[in-house]
PDB file of N, CA and C in Angstrom:
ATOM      1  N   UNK A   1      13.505   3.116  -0.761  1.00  0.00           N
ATOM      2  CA  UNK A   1      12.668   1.969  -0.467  1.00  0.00           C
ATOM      3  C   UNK A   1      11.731   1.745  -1.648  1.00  0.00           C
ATOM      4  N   UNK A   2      11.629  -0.008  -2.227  1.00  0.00           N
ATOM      5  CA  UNK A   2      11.150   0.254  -2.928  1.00  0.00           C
ATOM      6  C   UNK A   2       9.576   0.437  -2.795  1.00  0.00           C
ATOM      7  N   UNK A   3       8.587  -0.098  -1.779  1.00  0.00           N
ATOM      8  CA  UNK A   3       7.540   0.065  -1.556  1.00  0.00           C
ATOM      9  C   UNK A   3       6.826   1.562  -1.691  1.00  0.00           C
ATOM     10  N   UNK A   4       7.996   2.707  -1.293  1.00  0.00           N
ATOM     11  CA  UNK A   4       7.830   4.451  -1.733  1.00  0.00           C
ATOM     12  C   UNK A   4       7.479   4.594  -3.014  1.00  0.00           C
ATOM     13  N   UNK A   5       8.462   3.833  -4.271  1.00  0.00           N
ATOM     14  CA  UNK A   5       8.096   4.056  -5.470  1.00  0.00           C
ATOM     15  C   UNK A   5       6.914   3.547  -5.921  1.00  0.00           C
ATOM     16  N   UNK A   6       6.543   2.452  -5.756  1.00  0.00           N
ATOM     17  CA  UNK A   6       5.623   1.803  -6.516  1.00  0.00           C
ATOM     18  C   UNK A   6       4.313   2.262  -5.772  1.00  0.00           C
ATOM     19  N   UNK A   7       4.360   2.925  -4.596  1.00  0.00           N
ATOM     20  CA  UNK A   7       2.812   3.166  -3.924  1.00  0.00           C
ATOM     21  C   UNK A   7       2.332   4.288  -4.860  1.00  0.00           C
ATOM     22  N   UNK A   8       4.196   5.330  -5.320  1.00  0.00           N
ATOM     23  CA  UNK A   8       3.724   6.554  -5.727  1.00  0.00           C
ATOM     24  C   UNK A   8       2.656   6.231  -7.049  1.00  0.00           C
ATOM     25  N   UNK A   9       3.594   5.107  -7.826  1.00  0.00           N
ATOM     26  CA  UNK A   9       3.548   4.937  -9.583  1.00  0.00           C
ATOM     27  C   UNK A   9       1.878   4.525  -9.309  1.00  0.00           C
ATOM     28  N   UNK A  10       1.411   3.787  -8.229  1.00  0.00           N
ATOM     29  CA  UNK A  10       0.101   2.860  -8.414  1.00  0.00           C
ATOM     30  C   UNK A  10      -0.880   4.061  -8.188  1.00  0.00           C
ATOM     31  N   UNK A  11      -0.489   5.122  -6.950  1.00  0.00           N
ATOM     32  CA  UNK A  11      -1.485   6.285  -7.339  1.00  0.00           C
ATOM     33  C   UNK A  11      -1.588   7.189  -8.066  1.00  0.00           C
ATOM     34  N   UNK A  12      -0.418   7.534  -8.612  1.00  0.00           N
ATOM     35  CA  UNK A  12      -0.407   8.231  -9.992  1.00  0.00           C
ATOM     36  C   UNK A  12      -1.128   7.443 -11.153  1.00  0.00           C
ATOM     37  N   UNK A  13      -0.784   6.413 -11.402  1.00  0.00           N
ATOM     38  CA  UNK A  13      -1.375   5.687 -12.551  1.00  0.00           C
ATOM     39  C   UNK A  13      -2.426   5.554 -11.987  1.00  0.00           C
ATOM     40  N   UNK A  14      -3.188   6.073 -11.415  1.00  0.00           N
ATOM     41  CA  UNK A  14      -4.823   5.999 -10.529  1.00  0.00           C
ATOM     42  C   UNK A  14      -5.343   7.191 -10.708  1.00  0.00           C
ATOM     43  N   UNK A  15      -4.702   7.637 -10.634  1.00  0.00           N
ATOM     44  CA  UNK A  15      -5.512   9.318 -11.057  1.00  0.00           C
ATOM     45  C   UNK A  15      -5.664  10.470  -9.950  1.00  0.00           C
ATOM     46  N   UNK A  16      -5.074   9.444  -9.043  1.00  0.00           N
ATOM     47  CA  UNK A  16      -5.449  10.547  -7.606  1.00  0.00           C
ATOM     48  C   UNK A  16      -4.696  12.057  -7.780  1.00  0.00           C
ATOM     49  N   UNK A  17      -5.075  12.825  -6.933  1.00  0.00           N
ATOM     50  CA  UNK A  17      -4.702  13.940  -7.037  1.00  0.00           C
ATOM     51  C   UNK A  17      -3.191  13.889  -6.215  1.00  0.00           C
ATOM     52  N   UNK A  18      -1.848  14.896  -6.416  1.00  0.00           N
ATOM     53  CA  UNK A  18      -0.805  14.664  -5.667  1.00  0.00           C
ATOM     54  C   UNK A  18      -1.154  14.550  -4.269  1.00  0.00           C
ATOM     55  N   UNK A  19      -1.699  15.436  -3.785  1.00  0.00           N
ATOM     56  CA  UNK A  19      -1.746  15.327  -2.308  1.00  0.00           C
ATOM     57  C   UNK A  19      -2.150  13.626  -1.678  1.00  0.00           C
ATOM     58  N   UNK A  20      -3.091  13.253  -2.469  1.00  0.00           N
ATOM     59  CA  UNK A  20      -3.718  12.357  -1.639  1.00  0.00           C
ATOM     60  C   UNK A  20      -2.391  11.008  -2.489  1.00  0.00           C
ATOM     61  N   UNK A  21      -2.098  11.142  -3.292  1.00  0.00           N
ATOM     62  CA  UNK A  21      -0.850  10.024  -3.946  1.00  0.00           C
ATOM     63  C   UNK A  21       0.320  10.264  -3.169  1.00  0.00           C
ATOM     64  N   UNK A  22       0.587  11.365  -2.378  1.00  0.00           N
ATOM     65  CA  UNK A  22       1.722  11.921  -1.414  1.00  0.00           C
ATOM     66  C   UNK A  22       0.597  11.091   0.170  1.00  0.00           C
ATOM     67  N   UNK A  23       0.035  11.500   0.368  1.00  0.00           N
ATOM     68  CA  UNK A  23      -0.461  10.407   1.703  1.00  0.00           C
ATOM     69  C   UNK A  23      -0.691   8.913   1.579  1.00  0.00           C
ATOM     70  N   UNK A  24      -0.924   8.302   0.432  1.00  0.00           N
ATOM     71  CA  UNK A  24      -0.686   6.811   0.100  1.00  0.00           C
ATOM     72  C   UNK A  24       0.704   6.348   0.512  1.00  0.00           C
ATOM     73  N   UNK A  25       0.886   6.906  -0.628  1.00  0.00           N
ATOM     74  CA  UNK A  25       2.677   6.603  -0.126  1.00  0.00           C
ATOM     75  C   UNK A  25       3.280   6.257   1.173  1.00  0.00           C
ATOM     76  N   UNK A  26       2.827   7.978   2.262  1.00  0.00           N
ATOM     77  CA  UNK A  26       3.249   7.855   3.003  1.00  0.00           C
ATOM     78  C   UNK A  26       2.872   6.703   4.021  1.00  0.00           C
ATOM     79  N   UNK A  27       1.117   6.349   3.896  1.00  0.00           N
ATOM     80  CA  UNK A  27       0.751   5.406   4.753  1.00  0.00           C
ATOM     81  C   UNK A  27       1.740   4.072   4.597  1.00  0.00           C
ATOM     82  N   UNK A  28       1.716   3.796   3.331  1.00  0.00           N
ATOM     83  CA  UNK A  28       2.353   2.089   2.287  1.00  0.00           C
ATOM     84  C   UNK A  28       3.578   2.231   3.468  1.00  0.00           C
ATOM     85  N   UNK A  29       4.586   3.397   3.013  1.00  0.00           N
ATOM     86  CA  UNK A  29       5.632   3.059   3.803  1.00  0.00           C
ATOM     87  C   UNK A  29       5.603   3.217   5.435  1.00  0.00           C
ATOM     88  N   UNK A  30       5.028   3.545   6.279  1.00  0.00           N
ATOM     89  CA  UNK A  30       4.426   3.866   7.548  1.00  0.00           C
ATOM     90  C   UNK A  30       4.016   1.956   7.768  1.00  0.00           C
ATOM     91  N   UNK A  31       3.282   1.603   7.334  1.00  0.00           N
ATOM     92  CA  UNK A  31       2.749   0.045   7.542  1.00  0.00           C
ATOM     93  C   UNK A  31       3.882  -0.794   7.304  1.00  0.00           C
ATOM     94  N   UNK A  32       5.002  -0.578   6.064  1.00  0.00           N
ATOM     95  CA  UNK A  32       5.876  -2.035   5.663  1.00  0.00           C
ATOM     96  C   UNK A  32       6.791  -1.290   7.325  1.00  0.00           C
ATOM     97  N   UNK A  33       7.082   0.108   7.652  1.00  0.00           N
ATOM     98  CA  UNK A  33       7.910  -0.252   9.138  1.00  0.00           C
ATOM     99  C   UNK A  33       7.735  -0.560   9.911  1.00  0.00           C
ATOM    100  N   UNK A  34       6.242   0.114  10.351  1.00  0.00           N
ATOM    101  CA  UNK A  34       5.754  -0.920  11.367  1.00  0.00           C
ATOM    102  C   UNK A  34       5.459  -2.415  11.584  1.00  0.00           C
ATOM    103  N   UNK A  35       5.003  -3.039  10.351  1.00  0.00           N
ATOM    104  CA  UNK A  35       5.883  -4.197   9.997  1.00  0.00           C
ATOM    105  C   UNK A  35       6.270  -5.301  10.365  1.00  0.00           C
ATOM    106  N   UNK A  36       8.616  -4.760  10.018  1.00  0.00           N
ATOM    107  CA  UNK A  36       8.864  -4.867   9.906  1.00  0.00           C
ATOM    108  C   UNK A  36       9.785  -4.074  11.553  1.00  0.00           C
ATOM    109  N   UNK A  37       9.447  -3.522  12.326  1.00  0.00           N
ATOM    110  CA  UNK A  37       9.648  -3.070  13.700  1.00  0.00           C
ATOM    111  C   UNK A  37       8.840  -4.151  14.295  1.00  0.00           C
ATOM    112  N   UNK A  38       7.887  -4.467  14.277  1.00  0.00           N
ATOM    113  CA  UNK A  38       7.390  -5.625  15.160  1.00  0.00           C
ATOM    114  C   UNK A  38       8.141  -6.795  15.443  1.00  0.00           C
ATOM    115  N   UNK A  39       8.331  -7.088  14.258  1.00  0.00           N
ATOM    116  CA  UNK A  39       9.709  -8.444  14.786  1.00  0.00           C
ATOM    117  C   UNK A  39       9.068  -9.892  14.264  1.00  0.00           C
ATOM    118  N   UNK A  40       7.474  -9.512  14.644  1.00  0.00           N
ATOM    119  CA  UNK A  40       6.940 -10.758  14.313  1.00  0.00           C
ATOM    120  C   UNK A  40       7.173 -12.133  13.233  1.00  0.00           C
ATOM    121  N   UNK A  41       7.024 -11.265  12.583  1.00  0.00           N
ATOM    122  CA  UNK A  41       8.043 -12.545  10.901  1.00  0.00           C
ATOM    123  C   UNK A  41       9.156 -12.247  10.521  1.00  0.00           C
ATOM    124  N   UNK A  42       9.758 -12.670  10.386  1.00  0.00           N
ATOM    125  CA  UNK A  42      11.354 -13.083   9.648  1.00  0.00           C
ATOM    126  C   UNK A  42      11.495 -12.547   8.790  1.00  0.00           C
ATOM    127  N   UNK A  43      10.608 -12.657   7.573  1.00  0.00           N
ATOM    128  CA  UNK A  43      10.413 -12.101   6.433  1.00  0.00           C
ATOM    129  C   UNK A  43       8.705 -11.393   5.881  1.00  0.00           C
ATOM    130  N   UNK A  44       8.513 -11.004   5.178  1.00  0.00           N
ATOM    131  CA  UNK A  44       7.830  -9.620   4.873  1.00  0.00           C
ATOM    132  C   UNK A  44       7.111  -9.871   3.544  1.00  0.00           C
ATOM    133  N   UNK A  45       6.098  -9.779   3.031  1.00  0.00           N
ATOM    134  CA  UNK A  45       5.505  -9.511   2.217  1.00  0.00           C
ATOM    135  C   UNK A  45       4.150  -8.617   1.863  1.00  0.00           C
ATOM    136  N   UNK A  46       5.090  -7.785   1.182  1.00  0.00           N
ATOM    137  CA  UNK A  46       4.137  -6.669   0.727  1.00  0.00           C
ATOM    138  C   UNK A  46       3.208  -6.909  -0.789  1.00  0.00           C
ATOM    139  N   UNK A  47       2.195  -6.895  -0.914  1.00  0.00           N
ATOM    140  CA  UNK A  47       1.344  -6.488  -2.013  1.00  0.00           C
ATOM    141  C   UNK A  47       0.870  -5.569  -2.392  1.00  0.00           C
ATOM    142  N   UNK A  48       0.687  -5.028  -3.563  1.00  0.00           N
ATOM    143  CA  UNK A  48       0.012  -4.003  -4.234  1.00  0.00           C
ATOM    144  C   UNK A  48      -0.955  -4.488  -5.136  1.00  0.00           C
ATOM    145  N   UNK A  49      -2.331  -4.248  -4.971  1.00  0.00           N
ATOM    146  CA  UNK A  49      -3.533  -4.349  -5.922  1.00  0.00           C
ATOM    147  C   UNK A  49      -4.086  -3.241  -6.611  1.00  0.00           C
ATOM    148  N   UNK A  50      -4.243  -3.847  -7.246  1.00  0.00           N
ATOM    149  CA  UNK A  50      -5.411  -2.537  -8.294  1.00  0.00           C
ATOM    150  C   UNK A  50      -6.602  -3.462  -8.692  1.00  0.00           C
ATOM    151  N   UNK A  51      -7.871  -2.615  -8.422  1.00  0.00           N
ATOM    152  CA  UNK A  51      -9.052  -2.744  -9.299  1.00  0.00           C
ATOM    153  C   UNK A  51      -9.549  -1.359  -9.455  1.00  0.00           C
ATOM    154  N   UNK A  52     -10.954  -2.024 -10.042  1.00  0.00           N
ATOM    155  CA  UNK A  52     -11.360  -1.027 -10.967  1.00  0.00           C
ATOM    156  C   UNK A  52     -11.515   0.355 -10.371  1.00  0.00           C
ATOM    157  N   UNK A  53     -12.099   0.254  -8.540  1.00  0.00           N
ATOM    158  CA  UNK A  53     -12.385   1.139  -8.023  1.00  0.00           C
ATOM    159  C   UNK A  53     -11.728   1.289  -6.746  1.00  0.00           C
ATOM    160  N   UNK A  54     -10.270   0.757  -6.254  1.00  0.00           N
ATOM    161  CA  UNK A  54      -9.631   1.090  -5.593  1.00  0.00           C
ATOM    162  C   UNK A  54      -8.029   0.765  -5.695  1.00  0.00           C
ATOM    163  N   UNK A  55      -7.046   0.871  -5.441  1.00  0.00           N
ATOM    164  CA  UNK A  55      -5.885   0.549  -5.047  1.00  0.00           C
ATOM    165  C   UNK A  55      -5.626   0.493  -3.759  1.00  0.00           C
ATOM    166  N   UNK A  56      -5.197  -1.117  -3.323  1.00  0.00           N
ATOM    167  CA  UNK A  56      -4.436  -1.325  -1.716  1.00  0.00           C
ATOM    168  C   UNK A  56      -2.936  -1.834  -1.816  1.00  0.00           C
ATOM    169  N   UNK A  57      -2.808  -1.737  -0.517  1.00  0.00           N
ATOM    170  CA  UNK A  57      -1.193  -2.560  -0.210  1.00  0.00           C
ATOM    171  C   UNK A  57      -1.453  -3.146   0.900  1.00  0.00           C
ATOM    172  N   UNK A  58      -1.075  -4.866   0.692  1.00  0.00           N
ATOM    173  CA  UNK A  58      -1.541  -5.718   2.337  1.00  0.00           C
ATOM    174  C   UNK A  58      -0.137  -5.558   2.747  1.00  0.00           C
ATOM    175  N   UNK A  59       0.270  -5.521   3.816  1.00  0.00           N
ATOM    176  CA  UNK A  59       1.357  -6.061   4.235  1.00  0.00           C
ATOM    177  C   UNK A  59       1.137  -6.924   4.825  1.00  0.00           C
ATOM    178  N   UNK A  60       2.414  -8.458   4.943  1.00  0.00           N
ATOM    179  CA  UNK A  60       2.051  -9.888   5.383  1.00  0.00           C
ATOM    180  C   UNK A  60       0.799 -10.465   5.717  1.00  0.00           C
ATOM    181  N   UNK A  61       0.375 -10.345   4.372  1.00  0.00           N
ATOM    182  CA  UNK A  61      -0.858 -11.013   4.696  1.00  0.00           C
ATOM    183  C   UNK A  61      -0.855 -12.412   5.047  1.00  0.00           C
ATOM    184  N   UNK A  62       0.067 -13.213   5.031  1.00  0.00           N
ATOM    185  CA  UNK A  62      -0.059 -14.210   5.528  1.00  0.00           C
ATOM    186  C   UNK A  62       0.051 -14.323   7.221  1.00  0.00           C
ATOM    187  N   UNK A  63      -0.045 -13.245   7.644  1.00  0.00           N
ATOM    188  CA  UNK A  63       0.108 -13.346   8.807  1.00  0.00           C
ATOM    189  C   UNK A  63      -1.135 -13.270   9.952  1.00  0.00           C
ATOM    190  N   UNK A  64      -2.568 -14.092   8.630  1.00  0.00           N
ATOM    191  CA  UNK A  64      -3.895 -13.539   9.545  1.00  0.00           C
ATOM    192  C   UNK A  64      -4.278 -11.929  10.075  1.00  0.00           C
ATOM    193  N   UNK A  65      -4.930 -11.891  10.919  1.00  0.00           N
ATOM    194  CA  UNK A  65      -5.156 -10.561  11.628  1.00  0.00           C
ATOM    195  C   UNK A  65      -4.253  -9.787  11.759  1.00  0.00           C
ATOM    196  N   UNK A  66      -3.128  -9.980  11.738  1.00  0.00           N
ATOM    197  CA  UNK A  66      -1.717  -9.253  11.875  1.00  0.00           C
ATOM    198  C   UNK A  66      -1.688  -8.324  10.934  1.00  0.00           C
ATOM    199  N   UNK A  67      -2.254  -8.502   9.488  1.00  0.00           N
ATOM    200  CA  UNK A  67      -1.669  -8.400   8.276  1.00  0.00           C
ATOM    201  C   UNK A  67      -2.638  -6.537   8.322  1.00  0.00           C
ATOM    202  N   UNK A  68      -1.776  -5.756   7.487  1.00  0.00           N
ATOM    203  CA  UNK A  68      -2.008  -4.496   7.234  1.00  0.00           C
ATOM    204  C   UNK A  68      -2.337  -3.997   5.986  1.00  0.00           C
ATOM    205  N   UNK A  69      -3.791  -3.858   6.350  1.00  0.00           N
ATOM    206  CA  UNK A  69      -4.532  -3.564   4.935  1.00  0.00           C
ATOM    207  C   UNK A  69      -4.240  -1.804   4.638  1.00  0.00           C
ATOM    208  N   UNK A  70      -4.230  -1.560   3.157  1.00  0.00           N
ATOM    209  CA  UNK A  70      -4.699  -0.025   3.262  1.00  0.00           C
ATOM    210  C   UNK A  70      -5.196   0.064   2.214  1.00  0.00           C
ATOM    211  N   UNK A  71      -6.120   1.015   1.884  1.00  0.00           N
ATOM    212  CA  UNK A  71      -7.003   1.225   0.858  1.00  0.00           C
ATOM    213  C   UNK A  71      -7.037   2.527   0.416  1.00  0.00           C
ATOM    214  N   UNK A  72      -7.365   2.691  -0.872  1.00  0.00           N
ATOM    215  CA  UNK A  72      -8.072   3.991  -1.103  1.00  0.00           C
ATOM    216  C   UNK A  72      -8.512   4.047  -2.851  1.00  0.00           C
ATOM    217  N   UNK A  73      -9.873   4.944  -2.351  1.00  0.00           N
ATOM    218  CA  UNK A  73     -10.791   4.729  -3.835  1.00  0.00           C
ATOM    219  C   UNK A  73     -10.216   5.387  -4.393  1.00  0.00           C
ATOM    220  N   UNK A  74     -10.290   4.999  -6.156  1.00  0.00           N
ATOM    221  CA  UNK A  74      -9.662   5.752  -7.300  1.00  0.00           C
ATOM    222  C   UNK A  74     -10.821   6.155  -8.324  1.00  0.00           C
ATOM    223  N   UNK A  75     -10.354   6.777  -9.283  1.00  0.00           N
ATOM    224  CA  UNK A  75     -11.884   7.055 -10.210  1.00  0.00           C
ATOM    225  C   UNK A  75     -12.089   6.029 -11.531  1.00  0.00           C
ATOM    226  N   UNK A  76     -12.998   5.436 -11.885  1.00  0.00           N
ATOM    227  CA  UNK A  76     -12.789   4.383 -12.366  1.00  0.00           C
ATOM    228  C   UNK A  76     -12.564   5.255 -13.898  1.00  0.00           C
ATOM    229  N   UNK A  77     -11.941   4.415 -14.787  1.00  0.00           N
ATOM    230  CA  UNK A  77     -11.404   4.980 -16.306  1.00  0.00           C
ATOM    231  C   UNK A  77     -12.340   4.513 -17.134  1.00  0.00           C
ATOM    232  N   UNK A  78     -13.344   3.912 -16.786  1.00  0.00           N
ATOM    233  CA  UNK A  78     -14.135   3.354 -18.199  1.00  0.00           C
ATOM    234  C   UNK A  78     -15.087   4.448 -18.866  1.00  0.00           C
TER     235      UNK A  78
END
């Protein structure tokens, strides 16, 4: 799946420590199934952000209140 890889690459390239880049992950993909088990939309859109002091993944955010935020702080590089 590709949402597994890129949660890993966005917390690695974040600096997090493995453990907590191994629970990102797992949440990212935990949210696109649940999802995507709901039934609710047809189709799916996942995002990945970065700023300075966190990395998230919305899932369908167009879907209002529905939509599945996740977060987590990173250490900033400046």
């Amino acid at each position: 799946m590709a949402t597994c890889a890129i949660a890993s690459i966005f917390a690695e390239a974040s600096g997090m420590p493995e453990d907590v880049c191994r629970e990102f992950q797992s949440a990212a993909v935990n949210a696109c199934l649940n999802a995507f088990k709901s039934g609710v939309a047809v189709t799916h859109v996942v995002e990945f952000l970065r700023s300075e002091d966190r990395i998230e993944v919305v899932v369908d955010s167009n879907s209002g209140s529905n939509a599945i935020h996740i977060a987590r702080p990173v250490n900033s590089h400046t």
